[in-house]
C-alpha atoms as a PDB file:
ATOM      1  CA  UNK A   1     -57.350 -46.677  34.921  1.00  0.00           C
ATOM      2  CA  UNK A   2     -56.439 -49.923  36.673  1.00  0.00           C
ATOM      3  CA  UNK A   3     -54.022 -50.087  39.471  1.00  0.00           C
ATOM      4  CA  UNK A   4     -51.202 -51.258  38.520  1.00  0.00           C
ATOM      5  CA  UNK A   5     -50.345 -53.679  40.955  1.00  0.00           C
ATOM      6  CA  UNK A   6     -53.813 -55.401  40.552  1.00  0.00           C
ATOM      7  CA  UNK A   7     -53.219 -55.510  36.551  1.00  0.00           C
ATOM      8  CA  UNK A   8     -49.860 -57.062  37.289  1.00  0.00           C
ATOM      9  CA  UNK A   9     -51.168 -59.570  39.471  1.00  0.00           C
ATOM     10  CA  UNK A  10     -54.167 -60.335  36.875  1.00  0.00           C
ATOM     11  CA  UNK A  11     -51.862 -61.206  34.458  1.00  0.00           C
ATOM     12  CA  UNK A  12     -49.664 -63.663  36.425  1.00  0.00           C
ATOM     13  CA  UNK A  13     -52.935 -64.929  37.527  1.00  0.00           C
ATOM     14  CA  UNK A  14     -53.695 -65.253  33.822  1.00  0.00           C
ATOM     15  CA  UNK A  15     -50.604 -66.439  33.317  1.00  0.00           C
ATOM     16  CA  UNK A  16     -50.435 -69.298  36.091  1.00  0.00           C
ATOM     17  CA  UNK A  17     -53.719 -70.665  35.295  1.00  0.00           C
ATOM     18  CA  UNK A  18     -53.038 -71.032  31.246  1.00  0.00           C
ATOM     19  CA  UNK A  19     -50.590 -72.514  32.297  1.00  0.00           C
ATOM     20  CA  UNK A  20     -52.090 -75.263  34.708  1.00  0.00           C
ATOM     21  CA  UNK A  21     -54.769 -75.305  32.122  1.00  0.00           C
ATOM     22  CA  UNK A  22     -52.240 -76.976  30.065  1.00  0.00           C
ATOM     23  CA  UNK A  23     -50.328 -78.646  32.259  1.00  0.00           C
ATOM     24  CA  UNK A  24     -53.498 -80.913  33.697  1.00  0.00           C
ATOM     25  CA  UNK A  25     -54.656 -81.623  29.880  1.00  0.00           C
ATOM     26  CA  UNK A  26     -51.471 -83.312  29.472  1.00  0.00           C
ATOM     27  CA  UNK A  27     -51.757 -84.975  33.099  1.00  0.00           C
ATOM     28  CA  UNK A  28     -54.841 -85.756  31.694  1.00  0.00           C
ATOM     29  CA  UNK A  29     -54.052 -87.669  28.205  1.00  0.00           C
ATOM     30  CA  UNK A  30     -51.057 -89.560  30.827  1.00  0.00           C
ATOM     31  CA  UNK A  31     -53.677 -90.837  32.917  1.00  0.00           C
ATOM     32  CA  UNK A  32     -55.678 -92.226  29.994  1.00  0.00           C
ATOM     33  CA  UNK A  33     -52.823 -94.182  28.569  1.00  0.00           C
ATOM     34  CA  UNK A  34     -51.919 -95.608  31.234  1.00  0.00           C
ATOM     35  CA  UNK A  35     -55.946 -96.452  32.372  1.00  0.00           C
ATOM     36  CA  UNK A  36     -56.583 -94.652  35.523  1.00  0.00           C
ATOM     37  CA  UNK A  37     -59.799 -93.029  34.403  1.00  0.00           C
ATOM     38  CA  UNK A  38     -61.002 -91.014  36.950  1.00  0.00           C
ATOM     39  CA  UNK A  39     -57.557 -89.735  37.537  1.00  0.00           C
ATOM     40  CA  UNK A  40     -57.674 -88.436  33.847  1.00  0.00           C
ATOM     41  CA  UNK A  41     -61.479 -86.887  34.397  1.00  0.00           C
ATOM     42  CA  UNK A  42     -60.326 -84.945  37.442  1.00  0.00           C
ATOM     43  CA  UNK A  43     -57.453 -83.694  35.607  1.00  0.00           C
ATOM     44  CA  UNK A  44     -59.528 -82.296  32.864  1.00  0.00           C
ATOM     45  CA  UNK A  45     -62.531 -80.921  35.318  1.00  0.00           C
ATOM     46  CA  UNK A  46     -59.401 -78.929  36.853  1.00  0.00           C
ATOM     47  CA  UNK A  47     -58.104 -77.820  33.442  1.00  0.00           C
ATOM     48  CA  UNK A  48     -61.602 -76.529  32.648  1.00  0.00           C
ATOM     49  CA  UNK A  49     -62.208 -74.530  35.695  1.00  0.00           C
ATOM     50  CA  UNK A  50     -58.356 -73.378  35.243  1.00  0.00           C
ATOM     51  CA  UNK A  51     -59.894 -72.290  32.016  1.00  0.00           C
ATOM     52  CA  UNK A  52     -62.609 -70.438  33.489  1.00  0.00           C
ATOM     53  CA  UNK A  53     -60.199 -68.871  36.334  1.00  0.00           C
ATOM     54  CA  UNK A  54     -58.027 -67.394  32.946  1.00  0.00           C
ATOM     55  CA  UNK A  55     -61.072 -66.124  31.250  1.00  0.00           C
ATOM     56  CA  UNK A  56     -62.217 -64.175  34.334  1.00  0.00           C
ATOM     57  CA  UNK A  57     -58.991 -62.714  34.491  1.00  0.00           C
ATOM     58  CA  UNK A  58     -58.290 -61.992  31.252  1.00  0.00           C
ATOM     59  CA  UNK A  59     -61.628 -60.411  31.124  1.00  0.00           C
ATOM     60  CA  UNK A  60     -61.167 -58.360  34.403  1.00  0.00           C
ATOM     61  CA  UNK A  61     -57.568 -56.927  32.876  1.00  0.00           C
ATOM     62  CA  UNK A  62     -59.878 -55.768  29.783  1.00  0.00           C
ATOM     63  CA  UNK A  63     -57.803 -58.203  27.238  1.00  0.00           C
ATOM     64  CA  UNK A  64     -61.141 -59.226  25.460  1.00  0.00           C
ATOM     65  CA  UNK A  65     -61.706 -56.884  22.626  1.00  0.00           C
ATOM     66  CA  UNK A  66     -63.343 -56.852  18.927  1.00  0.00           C
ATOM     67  CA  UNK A  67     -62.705 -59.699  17.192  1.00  0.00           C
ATOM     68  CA  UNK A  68     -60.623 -57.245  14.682  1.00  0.00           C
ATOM     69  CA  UNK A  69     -58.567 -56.458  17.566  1.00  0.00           C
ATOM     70  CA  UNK A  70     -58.106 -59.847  18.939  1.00  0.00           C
ATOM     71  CA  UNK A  71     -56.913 -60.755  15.286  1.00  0.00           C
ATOM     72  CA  UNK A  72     -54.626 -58.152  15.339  1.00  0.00           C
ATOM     73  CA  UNK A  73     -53.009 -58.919  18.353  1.00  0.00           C
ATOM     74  CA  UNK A  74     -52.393 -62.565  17.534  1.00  0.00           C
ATOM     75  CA  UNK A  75     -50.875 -61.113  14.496  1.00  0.00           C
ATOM     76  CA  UNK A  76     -48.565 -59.349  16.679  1.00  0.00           C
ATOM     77  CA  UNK A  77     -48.008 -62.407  19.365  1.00  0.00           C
ATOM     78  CA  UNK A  78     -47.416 -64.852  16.819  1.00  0.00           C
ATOM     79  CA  UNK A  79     -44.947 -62.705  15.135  1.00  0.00           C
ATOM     80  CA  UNK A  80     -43.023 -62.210  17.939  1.00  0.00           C
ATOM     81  CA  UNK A  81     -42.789 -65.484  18.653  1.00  0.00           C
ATOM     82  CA  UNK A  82     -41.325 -66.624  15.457  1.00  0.00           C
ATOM     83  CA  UNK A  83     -38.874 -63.489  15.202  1.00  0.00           C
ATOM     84  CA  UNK A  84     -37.947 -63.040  18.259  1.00  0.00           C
ATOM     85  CA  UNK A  85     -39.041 -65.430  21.253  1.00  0.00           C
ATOM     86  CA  UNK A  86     -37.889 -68.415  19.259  1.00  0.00           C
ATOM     87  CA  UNK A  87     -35.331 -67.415  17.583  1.00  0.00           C
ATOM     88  CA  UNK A  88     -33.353 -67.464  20.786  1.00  0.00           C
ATOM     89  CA  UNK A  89     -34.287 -70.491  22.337  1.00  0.00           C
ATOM     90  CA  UNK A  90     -33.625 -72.776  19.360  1.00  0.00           C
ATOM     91  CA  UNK A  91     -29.882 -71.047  19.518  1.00  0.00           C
ATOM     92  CA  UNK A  92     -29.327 -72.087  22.860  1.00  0.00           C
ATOM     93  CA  UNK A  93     -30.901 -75.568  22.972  1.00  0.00           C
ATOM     94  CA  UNK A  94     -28.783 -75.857  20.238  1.00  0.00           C
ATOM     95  CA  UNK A  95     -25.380 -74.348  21.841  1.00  0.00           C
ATOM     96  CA  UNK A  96     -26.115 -76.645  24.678  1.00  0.00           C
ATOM     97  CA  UNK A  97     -26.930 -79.883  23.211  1.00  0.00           C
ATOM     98  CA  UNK A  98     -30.975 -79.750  23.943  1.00  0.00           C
ATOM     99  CA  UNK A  99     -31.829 -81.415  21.286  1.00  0.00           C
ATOM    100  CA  UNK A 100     -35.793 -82.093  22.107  1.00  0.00           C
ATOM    101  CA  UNK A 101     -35.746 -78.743  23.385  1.00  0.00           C
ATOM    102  CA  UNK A 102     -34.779 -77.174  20.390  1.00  0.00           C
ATOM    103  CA  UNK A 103     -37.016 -79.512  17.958  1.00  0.00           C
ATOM    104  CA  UNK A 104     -39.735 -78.564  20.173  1.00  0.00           C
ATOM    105  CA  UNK A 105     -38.970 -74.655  19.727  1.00  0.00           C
ATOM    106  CA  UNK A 106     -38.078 -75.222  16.014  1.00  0.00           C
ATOM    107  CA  UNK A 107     -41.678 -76.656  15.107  1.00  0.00           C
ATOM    108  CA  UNK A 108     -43.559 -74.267  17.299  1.00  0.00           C
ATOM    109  CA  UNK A 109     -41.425 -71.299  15.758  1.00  0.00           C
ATOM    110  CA  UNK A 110     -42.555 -72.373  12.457  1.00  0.00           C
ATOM    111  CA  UNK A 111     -45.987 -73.053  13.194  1.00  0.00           C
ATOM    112  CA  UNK A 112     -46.157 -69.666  14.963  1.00  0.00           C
ATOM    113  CA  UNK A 113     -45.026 -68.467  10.939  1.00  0.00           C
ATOM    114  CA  UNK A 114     -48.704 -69.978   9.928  1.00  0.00           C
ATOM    115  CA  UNK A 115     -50.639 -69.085  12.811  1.00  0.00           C
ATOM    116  CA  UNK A 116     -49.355 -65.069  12.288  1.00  0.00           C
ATOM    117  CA  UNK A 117     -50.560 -65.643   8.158  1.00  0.00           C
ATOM    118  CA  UNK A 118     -54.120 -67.420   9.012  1.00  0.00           C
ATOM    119  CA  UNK A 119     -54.934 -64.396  11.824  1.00  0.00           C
ATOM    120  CA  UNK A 120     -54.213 -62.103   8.771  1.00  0.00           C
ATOM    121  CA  UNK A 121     -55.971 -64.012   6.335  1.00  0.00           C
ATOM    122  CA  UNK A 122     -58.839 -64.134   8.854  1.00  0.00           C
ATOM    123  CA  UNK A 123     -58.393 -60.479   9.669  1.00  0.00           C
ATOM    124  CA  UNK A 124     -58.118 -59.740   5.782  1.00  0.00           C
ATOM    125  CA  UNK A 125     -61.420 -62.159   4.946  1.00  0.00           C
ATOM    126  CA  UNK A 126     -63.477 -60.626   8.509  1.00  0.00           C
ATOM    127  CA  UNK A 127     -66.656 -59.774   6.663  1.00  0.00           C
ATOM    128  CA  UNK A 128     -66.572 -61.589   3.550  1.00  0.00           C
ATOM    129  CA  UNK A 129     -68.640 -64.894   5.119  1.00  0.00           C
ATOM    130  CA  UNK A 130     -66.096 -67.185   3.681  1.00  0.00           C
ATOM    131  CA  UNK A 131     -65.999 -70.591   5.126  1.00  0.00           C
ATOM    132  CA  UNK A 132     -62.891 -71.731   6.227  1.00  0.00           C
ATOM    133  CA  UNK A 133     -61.812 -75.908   7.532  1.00  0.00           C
ATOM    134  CA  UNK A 134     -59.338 -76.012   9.713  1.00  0.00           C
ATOM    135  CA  UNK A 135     -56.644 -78.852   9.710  1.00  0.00           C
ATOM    136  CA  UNK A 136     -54.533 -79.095  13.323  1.00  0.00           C
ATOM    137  CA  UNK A 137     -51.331 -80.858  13.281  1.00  0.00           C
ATOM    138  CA  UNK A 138     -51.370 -82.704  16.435  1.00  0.00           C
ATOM    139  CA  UNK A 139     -47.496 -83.631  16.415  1.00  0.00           C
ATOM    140  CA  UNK A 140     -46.413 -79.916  15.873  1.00  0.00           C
ATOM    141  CA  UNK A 141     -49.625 -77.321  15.749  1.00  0.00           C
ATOM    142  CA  UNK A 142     -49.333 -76.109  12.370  1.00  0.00           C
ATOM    143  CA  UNK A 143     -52.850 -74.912  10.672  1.00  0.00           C
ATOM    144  CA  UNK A 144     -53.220 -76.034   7.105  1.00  0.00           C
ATOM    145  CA  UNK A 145     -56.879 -74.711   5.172  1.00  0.00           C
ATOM    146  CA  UNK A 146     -57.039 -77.748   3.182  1.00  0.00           C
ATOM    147  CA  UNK A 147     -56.121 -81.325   3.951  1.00  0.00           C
ATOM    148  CA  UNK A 148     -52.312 -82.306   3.333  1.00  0.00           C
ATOM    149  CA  UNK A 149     -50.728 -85.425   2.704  1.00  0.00           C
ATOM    150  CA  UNK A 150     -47.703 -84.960   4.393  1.00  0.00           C
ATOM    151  CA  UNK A 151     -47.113 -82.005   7.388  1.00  0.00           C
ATOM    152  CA  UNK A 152     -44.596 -79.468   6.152  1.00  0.00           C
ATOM    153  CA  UNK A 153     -43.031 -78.351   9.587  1.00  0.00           C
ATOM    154  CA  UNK A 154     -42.849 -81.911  11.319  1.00  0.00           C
ATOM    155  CA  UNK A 155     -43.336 -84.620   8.595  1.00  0.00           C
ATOM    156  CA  UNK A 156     -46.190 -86.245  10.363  1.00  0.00           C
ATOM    157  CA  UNK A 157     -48.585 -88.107   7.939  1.00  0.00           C
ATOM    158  CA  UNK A 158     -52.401 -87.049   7.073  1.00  0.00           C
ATOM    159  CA  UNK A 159     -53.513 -89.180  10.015  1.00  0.00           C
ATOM    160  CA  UNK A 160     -51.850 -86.372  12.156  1.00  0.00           C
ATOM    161  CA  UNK A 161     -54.328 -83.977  11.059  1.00  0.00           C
ATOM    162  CA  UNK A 162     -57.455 -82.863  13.161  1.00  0.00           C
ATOM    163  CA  UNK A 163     -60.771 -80.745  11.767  1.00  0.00           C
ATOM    164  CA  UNK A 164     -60.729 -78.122  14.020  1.00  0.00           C
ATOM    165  CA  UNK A 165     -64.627 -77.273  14.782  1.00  0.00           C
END
């Protein structure tokens, strides 16, 4: 059994790097636009060693399991997201007048809805050897399995879409 101070401080480790993982990709697509390349490179060499930093963690804390139980877990992290997490912060943008806060919360809540159903369906389909195509809303992060002409949760056109590989 772990200590329990070192497994708390693995997963705010785990926590802070995801998060700067994140942070620098978007730091990253800024420093494109506005042409400052090897600003934007660094950014994303960070974000990948971030990356690495979170796996090693993650990994030390024992959170990598079967892929059966990594499915169900983001069964059960996606669906409290969408019941619960979100739920809450879309009321209060909302009671406050945070209007891009709460869009921001109401699309992820909703795409959480489809993430939670494709985990199952993958969980559900594990050893069949079904193929599956991926579509990614960039605008929003909802999953379709075939391509769509129009994004349910945000609106955003086709050209919105990315194959995930």
């Amino acid at each position: 059994m772990m200590d329990k101070k070192t497994l708390e401080n693995l997963k705010e480790a785990f926590a802070g790097e995801s998060q700067a993982n994140r942070k620098y990709l978007a730091f990253s697509k800024q420093a494109e636009k506005e042409g400052h390349k090897n600003a934007a490179k660094m950014f994303k060499a960070a974000a990948l060693a971030e990356t690495i930093h979170a796996h090693s963690h993650l990994k030390a804390m024992n959170g990598i399991n079967s892929t059966e139980e990594n499915l169900k877990e983001g069964v059960e992290g996606e669906t409290f997201e969408f019941e619960k997490m979100y739920p809450e912060m879309v009321k209060r943008a909302e009671e406050v007048g945070e209007k891009q806060a709460a869009r921001s919360f109401k699309f992820a809540m909703e795409a959480e809805k489809v993430h939670a159903n494709l985990y199952q369906k993958m969980l559900d389909n594990l050893e069949s050897g079904e193929e599956f195509t991926f579509h990614l809303c960039t605008i929003c992060g909802n999953v379709e399995l075939k391509p769509v002409d129009k994004c349910f949760i945000c609106g955003a056109g086709s050209k919105a879409f990315e194959i995930v590989e």
